[in-house]
C-alpha atoms as a PDB file:
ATOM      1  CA  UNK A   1       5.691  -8.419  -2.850  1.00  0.00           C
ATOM      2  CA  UNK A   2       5.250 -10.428   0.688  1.00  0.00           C
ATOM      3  CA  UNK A   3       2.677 -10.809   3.172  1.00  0.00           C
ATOM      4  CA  UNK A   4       2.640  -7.999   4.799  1.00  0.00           C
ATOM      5  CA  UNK A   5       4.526  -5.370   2.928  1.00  0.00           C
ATOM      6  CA  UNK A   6       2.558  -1.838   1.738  1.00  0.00           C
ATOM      7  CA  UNK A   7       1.700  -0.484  -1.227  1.00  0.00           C
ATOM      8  CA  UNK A   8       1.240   3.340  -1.063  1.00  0.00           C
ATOM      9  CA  UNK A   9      -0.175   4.768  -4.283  1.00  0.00           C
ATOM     10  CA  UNK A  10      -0.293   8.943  -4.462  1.00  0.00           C
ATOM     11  CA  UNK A  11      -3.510   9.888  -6.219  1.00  0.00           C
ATOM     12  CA  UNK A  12      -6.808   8.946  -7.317  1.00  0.00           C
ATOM     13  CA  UNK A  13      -7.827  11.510 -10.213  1.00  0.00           C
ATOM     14  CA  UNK A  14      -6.051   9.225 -13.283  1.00  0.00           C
ATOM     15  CA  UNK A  15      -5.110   5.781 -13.249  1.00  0.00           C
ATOM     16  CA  UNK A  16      -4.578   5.518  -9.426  1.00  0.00           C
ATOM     17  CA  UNK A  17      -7.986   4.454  -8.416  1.00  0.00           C
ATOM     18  CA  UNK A  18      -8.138   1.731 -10.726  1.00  0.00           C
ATOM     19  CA  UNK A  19      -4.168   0.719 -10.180  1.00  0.00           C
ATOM     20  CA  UNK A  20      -4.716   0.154  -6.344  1.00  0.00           C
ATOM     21  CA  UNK A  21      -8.277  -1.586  -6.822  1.00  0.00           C
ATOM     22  CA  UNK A  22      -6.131  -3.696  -9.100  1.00  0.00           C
ATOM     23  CA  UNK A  23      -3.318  -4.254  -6.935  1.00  0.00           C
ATOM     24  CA  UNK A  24      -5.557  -5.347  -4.269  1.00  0.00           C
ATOM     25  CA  UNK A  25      -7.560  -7.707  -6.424  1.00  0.00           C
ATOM     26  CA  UNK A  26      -4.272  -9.572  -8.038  1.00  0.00           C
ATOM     27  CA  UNK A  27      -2.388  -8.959  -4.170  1.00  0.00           C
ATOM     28  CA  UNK A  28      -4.640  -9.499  -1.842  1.00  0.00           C
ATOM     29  CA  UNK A  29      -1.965 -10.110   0.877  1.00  0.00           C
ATOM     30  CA  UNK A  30      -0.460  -6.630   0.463  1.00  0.00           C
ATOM     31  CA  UNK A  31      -1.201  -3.192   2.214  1.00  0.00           C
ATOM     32  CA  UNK A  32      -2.776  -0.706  -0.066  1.00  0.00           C
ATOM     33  CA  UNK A  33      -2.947   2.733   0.972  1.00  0.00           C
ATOM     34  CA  UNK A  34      -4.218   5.438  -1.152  1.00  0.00           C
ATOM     35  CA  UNK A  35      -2.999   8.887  -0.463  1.00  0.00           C
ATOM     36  CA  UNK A  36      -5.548  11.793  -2.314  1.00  0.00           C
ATOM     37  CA  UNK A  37      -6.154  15.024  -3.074  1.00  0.00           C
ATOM     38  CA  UNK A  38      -9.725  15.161  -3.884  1.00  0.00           C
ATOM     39  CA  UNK A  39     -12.354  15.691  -1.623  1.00  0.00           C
ATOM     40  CA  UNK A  40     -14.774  12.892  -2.645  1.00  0.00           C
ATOM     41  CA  UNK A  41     -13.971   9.414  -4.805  1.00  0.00           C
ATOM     42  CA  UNK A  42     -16.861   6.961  -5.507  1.00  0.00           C
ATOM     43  CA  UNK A  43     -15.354   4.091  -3.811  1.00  0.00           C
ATOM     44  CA  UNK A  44     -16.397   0.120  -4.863  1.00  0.00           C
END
């Protein structure tokens, strides 16, 4: 991915909490956006 583009990653509850913390870490260039359900997430 470039500078710039945007990562959009649909849920929290599984593996998507730790998938866009990771995507983030190893891209830190790129968009994340985290789309969720739940009504709280313990966020680092």
């Amino acid at each position: 991915m470039q500078k710039g583009d945007e990562l959009i990653v649909v849920g929290c509850s599984g593996a998507g909490g730790p998938a866009a913390m990771m995507a983030k870490k190893l891209m830190p260039e790129v968009n994340v956006t985290v789309i969720r359900k739940e009504s709280f997430f313990i966020v680092r």
